[in-house]
PDB file of N, CA and C in Angstrom:
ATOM      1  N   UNK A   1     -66.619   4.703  72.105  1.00  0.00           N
ATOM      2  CA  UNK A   1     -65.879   5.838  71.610  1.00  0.00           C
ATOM      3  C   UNK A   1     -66.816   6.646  70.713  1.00  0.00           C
ATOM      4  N   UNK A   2     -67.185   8.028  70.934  1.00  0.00           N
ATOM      5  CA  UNK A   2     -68.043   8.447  70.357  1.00  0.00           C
ATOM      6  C   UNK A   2     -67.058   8.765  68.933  1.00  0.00           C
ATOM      7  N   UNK A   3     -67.843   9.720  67.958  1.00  0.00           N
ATOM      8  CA  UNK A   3     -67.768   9.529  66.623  1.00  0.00           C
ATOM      9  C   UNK A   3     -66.772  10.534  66.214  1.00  0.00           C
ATOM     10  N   UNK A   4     -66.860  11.629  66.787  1.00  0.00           N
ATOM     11  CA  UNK A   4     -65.889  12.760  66.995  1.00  0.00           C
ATOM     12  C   UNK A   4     -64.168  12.298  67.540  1.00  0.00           C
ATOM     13  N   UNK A   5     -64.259  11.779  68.135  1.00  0.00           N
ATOM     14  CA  UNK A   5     -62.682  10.463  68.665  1.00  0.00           C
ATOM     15  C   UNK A   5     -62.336   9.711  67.612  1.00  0.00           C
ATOM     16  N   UNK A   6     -63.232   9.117  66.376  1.00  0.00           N
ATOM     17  CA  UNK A   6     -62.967   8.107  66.252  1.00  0.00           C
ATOM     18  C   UNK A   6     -61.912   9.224  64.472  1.00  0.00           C
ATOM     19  N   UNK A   7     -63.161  10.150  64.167  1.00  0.00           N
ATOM     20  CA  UNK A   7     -62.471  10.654  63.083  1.00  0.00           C
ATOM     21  C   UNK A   7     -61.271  11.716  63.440  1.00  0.00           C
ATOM     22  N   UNK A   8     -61.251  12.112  64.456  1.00  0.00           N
ATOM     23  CA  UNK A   8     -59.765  13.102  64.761  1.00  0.00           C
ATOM     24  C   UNK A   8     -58.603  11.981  65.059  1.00  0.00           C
ATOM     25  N   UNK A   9     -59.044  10.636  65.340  1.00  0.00           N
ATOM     26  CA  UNK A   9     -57.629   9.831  65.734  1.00  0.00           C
ATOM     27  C   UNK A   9     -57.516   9.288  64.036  1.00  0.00           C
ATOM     28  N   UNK A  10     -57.937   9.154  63.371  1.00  0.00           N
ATOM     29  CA  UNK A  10     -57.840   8.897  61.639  1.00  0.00           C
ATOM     30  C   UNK A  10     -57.113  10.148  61.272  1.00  0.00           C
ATOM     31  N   UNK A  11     -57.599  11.550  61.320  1.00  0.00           N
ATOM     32  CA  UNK A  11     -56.615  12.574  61.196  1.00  0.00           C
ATOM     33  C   UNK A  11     -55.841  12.973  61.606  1.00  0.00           C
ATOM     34  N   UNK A  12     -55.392  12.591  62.894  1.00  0.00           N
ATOM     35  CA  UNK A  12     -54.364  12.773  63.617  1.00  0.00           C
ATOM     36  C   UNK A  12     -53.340  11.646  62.770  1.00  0.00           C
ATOM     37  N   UNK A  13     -53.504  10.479  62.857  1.00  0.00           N
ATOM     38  CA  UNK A  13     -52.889   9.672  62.100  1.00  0.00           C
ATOM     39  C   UNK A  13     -52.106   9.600  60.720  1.00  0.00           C
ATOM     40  N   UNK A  14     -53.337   9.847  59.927  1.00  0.00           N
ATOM     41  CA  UNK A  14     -53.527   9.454  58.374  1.00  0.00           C
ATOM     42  C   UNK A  14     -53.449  11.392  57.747  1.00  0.00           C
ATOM     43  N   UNK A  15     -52.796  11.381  56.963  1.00  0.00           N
ATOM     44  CA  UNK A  15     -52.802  12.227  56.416  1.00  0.00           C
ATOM     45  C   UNK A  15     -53.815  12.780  55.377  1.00  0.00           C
ATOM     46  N   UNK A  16     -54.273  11.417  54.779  1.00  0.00           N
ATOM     47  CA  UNK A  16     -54.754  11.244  53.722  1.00  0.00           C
ATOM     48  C   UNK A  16     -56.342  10.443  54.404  1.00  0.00           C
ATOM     49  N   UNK A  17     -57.033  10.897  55.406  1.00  0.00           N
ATOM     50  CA  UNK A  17     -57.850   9.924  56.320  1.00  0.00           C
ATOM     51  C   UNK A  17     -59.052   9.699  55.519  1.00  0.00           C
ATOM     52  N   UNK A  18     -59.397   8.853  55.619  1.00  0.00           N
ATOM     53  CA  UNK A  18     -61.276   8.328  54.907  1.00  0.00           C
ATOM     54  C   UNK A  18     -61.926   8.877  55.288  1.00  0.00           C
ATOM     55  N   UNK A  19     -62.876   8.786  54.379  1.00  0.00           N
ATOM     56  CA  UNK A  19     -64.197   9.642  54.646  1.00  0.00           C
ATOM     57  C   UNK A  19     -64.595   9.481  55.757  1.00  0.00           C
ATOM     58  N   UNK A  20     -65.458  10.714  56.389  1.00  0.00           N
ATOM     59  CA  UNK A  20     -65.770  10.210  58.319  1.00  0.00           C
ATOM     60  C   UNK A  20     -66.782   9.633  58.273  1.00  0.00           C
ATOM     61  N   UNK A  21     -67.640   9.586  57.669  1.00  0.00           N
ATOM     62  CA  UNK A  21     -68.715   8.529  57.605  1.00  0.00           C
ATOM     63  C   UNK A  21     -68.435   7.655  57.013  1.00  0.00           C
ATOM     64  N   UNK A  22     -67.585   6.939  56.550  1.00  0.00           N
ATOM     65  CA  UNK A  22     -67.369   5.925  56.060  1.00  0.00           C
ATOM     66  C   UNK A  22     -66.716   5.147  57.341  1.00  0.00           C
ATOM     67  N   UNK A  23     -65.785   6.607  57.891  1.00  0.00           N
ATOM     68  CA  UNK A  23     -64.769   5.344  59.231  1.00  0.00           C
ATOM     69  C   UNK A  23     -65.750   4.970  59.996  1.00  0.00           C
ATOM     70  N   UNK A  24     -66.740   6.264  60.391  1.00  0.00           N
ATOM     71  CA  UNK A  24     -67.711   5.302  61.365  1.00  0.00           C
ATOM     72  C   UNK A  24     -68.614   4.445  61.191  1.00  0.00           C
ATOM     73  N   UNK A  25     -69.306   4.380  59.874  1.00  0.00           N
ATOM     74  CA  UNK A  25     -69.714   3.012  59.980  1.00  0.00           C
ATOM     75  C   UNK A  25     -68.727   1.735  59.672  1.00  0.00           C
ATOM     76  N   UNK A  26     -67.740   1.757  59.535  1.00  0.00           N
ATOM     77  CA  UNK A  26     -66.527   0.497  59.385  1.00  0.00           C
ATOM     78  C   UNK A  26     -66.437   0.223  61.263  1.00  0.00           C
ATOM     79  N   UNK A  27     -66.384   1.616  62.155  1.00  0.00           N
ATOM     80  CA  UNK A  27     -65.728   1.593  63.030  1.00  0.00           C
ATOM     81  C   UNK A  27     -67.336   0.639  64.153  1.00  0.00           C
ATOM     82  N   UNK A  28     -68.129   1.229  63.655  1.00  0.00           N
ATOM     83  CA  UNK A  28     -69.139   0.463  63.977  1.00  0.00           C
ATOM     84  C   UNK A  28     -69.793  -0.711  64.137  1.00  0.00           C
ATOM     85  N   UNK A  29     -69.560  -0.807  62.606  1.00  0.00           N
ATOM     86  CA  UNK A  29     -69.638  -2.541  62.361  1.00  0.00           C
ATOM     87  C   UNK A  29     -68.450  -3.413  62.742  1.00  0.00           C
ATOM     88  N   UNK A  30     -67.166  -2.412  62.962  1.00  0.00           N
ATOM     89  CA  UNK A  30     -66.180  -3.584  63.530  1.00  0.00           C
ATOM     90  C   UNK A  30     -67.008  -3.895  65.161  1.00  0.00           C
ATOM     91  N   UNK A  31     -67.297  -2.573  65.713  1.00  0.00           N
ATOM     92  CA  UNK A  31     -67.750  -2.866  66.908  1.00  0.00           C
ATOM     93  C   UNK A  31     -68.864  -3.967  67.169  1.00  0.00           C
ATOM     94  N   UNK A  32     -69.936  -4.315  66.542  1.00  0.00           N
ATOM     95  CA  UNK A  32     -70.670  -5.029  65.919  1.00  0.00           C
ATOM     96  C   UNK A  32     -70.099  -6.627  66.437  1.00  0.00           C
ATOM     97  N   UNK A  33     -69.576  -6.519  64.910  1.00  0.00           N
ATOM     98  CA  UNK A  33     -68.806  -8.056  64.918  1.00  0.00           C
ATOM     99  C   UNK A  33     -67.635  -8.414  66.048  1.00  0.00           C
ATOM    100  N   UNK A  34     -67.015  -6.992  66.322  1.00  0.00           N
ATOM    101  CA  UNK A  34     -66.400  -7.967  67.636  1.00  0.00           C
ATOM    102  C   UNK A  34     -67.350  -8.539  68.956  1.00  0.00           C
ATOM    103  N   UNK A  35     -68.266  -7.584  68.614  1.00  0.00           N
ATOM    104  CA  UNK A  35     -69.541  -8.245  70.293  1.00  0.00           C
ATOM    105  C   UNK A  35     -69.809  -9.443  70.322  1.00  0.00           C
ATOM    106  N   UNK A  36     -70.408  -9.857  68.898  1.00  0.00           N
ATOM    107  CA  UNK A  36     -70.639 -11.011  68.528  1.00  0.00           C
ATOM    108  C   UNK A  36     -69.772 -11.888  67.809  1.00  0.00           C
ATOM    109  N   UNK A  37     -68.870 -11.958  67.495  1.00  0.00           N
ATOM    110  CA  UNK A  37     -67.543 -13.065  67.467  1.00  0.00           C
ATOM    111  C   UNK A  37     -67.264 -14.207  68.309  1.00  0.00           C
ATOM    112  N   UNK A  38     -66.793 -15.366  67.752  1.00  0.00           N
ATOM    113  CA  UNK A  38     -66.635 -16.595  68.654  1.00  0.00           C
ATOM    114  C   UNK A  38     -65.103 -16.804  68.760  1.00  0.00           C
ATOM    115  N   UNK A  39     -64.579 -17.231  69.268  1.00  0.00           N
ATOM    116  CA  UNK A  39     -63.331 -17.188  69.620  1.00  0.00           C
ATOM    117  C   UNK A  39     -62.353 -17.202  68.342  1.00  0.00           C
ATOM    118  N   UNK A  40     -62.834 -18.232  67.745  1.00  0.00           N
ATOM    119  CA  UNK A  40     -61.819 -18.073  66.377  1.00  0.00           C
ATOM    120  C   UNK A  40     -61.987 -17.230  65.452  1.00  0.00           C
ATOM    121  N   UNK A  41     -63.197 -16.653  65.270  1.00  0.00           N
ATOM    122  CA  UNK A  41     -62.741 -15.294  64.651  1.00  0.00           C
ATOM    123  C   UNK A  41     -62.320 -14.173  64.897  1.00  0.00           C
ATOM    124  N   UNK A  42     -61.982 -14.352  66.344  1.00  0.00           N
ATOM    125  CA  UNK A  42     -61.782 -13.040  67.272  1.00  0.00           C
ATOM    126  C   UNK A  42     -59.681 -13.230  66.593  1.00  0.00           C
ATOM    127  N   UNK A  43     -59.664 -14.070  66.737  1.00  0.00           N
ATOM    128  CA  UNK A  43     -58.130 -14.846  66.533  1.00  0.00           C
ATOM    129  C   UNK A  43     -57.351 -14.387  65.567  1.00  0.00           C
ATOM    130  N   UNK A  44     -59.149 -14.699  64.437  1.00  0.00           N
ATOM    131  CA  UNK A  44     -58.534 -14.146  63.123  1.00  0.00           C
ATOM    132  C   UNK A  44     -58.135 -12.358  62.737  1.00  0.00           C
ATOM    133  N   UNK A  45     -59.239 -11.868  63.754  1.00  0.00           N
ATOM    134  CA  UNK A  45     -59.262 -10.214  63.437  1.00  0.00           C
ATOM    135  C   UNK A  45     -57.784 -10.156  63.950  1.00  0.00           C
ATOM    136  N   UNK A  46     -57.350 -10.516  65.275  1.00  0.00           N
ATOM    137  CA  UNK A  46     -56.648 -10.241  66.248  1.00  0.00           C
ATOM    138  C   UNK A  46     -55.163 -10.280  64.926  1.00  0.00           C
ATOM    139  N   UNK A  47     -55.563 -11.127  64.249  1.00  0.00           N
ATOM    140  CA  UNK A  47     -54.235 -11.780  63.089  1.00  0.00           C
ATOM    141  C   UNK A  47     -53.914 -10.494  61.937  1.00  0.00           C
ATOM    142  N   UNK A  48     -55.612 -10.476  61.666  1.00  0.00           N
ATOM    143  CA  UNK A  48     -55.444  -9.263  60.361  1.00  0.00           C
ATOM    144  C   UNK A  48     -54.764  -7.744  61.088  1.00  0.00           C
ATOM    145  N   UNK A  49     -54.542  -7.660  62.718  1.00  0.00           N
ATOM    146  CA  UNK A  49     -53.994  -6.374  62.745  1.00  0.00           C
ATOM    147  C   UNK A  49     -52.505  -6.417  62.906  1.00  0.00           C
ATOM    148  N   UNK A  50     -51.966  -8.049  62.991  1.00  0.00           N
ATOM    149  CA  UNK A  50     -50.644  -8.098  62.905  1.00  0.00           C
ATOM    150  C   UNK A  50     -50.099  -8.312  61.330  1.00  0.00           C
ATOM    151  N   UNK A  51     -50.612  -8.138  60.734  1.00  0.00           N
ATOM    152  CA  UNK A  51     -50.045  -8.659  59.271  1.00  0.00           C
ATOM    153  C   UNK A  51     -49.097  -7.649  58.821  1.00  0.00           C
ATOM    154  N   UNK A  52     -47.970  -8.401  58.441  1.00  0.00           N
ATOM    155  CA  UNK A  52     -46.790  -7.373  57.591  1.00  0.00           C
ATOM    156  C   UNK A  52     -47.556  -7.082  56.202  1.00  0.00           C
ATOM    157  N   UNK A  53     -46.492  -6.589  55.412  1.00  0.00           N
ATOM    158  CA  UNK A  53     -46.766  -5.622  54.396  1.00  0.00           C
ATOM    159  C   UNK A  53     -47.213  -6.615  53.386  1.00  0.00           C
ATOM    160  N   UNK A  54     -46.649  -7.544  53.371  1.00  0.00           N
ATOM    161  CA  UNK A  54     -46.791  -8.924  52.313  1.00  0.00           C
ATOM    162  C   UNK A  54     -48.412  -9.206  52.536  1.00  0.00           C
ATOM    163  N   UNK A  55     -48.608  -9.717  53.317  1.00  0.00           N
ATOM    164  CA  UNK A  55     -50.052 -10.003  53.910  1.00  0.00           C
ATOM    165  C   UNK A  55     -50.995  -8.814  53.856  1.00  0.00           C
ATOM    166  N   UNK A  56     -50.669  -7.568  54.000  1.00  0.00           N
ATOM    167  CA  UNK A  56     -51.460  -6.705  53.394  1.00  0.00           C
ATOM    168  C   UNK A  56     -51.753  -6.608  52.014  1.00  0.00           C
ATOM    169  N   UNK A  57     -50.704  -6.964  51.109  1.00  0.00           N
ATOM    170  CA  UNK A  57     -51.235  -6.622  50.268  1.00  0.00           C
ATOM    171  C   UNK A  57     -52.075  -8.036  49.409  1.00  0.00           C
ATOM    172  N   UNK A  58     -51.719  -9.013  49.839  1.00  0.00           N
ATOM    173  CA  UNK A  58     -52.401 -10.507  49.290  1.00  0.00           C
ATOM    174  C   UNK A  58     -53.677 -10.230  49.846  1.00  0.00           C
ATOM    175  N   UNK A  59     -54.054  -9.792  50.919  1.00  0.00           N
ATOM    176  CA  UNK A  59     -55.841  -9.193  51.588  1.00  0.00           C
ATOM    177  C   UNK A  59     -56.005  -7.939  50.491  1.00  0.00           C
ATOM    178  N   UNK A  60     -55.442  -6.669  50.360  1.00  0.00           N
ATOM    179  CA  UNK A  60     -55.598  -5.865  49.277  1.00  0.00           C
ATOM    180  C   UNK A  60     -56.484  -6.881  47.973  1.00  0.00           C
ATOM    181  N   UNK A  61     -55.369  -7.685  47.750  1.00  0.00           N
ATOM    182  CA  UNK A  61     -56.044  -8.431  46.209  1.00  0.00           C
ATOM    183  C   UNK A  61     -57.179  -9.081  46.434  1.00  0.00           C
ATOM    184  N   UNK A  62     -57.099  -9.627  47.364  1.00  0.00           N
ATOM    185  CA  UNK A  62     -58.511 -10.393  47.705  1.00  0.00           C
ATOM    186  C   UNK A  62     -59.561  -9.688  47.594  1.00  0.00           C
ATOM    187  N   UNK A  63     -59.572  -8.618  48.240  1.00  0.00           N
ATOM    188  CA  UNK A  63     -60.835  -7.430  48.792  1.00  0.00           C
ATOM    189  C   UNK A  63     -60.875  -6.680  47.095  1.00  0.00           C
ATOM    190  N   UNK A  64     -59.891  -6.579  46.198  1.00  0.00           N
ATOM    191  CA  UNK A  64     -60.257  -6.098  45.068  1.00  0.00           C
ATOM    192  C   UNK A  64     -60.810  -7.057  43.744  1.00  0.00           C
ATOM    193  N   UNK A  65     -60.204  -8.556  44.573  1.00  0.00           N
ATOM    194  CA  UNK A  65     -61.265  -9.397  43.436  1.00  0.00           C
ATOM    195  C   UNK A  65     -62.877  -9.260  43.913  1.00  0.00           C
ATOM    196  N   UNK A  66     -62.608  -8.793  45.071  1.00  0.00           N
ATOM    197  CA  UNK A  66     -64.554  -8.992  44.927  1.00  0.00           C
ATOM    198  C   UNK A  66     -65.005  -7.627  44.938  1.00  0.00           C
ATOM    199  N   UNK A  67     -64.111  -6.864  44.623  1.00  0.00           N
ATOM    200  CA  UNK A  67     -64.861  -5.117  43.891  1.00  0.00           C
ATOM    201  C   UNK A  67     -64.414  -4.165  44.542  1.00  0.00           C
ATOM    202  N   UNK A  68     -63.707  -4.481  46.126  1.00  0.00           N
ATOM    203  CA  UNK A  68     -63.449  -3.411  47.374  1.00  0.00           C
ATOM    204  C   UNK A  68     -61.580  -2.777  46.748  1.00  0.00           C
ATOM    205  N   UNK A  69     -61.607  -2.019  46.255  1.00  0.00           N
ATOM    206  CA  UNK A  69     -60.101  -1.649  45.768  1.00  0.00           C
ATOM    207  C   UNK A  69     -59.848  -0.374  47.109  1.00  0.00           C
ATOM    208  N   UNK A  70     -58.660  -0.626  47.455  1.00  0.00           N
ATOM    209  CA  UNK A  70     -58.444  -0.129  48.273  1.00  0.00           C
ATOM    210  C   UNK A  70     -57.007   0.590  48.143  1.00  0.00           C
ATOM    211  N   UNK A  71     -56.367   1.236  48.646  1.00  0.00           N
ATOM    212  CA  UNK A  71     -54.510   1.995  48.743  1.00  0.00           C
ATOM    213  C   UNK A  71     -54.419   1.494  49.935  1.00  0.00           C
ATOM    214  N   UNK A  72     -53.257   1.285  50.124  1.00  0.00           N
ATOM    215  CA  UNK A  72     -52.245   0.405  51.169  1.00  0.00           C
ATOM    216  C   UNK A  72     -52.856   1.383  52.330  1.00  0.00           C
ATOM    217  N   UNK A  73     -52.964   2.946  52.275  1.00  0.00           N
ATOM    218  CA  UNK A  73     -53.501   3.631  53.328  1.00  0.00           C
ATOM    219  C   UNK A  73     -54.631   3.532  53.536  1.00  0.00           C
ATOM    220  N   UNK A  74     -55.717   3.429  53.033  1.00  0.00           N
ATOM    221  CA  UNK A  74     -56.514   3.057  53.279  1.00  0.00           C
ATOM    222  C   UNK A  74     -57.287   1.587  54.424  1.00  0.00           C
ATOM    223  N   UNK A  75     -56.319   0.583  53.479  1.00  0.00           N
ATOM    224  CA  UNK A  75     -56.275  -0.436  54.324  1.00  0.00           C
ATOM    225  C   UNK A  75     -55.661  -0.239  55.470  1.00  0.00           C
ATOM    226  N   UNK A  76     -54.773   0.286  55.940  1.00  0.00           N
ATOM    227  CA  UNK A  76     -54.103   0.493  57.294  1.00  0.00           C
ATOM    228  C   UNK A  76     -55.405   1.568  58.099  1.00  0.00           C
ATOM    229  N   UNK A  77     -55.954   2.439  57.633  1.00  0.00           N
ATOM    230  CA  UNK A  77     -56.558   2.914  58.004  1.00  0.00           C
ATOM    231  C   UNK A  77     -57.841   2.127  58.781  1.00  0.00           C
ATOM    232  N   UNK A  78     -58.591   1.065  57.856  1.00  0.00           N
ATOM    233  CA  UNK A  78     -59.583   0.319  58.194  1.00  0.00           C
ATOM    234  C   UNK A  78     -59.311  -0.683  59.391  1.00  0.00           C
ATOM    235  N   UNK A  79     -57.933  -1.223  59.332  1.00  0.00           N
ATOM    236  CA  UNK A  79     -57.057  -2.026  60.037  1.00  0.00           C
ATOM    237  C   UNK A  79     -56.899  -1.545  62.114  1.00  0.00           C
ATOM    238  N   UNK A  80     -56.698  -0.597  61.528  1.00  0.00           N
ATOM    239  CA  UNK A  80     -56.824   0.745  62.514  1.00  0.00           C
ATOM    240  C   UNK A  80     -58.009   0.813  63.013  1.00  0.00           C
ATOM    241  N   UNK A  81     -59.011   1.145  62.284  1.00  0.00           N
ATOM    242  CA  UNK A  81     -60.614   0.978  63.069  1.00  0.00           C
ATOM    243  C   UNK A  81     -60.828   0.030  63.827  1.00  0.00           C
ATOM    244  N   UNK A  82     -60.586  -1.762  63.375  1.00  0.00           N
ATOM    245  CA  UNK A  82     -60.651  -2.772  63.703  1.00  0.00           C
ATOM    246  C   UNK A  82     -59.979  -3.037  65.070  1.00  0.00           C
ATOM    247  N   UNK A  83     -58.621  -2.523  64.836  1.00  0.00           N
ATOM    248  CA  UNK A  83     -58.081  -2.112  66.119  1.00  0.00           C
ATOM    249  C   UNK A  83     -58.525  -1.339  67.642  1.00  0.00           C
ATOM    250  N   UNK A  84     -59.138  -0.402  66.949  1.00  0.00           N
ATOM    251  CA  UNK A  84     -60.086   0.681  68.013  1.00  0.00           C
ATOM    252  C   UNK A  84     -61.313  -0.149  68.166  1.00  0.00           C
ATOM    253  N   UNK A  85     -61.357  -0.658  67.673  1.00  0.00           N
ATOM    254  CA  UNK A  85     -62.874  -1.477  67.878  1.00  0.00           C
ATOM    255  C   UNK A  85     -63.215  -2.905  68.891  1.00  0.00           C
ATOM    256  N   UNK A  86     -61.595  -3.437  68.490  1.00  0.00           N
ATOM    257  CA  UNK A  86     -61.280  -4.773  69.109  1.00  0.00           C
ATOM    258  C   UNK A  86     -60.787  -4.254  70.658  1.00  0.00           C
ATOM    259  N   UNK A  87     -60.338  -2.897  70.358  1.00  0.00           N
ATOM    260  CA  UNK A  87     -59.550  -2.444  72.124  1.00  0.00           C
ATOM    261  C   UNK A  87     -60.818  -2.134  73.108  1.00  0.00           C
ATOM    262  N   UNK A  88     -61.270  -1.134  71.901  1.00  0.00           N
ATOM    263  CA  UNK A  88     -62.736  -0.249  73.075  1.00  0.00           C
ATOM    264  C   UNK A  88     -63.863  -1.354  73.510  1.00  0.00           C
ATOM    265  N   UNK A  89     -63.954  -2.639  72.517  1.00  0.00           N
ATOM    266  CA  UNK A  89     -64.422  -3.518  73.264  1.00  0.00           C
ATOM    267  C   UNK A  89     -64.066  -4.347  74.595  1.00  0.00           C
ATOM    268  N   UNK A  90     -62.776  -4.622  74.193  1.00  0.00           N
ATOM    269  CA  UNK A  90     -62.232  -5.247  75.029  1.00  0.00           C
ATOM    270  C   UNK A  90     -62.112  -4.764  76.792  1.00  0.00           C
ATOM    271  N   UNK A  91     -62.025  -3.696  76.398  1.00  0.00           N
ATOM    272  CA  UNK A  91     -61.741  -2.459  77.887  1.00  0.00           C
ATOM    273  C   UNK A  91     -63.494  -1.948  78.007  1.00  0.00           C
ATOM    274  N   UNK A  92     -64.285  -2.397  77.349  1.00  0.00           N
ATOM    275  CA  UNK A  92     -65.543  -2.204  78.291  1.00  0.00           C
ATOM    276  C   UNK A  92     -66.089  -1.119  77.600  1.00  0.00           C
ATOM    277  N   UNK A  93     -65.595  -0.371  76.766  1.00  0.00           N
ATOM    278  CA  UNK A  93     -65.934   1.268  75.785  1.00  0.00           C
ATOM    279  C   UNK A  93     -66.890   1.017  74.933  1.00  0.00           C
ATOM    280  N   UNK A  94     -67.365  -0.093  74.886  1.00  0.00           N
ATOM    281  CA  UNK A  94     -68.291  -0.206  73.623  1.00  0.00           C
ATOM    282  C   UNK A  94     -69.849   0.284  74.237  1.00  0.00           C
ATOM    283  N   UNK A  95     -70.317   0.669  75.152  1.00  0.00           N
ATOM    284  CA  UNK A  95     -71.255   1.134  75.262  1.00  0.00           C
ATOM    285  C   UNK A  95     -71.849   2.846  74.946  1.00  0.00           C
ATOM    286  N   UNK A  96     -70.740   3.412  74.710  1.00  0.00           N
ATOM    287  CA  UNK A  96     -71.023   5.084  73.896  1.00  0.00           C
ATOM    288  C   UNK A  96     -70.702   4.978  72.836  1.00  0.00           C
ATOM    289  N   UNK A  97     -70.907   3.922  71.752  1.00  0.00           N
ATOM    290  CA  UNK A  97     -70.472   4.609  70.372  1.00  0.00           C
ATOM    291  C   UNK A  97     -71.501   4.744  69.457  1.00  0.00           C
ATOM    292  N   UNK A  98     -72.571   5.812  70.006  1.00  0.00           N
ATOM    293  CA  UNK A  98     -73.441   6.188  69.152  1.00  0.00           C
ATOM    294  C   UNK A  98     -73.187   7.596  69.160  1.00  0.00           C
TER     295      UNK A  98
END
């Protein structure tokens, strides 16, 4: 998914969307780590995009004890990348996202 897709589906979305260079390198490195993932962490990503609101925000605290403070949109936002990242791999798309 080139880079131009990746920040109009964040604005199309998000009202409030992240920085575009920030989504694409998140959207990148998700792409990254899903190439190279072993089954159980694939399990785990697959987990972090089902999490209710509760579970978002106990990951929120986590990611802000170690310095990453984030807004609930935000995190849905990143969540979202991970998502586009875990699909466009999955369906074979990961070869244009430069």
């Amino acid at each position: 998914m080139k880079r131009q897709k990746v920040t109009s589906l964040l604005e199309l979305f998000y009202s409030d969307s992240i920085d575009s260079d920030d989504a694409w390198k998140a959207y990148s490195n998700f792409l990254l780590m899903v190439s190279d993932s072993d089954k159980e962490t694939m399990s785990y990503l697959h987990d972090v995009i089902d999490y209710d609101s509760d579970r978002r925000l106990k990951l929120r605290n986590r990611m802000a004890e170690r310095g990453f403070e984030l807004t609930p949109s935000q995190l849905d936002q990143y969540i979202f990348l991970l998502f586009l990242a875990i699909y466009n791999h999955s369906n074979g798309a990961c070869d244009d996202y430069t």
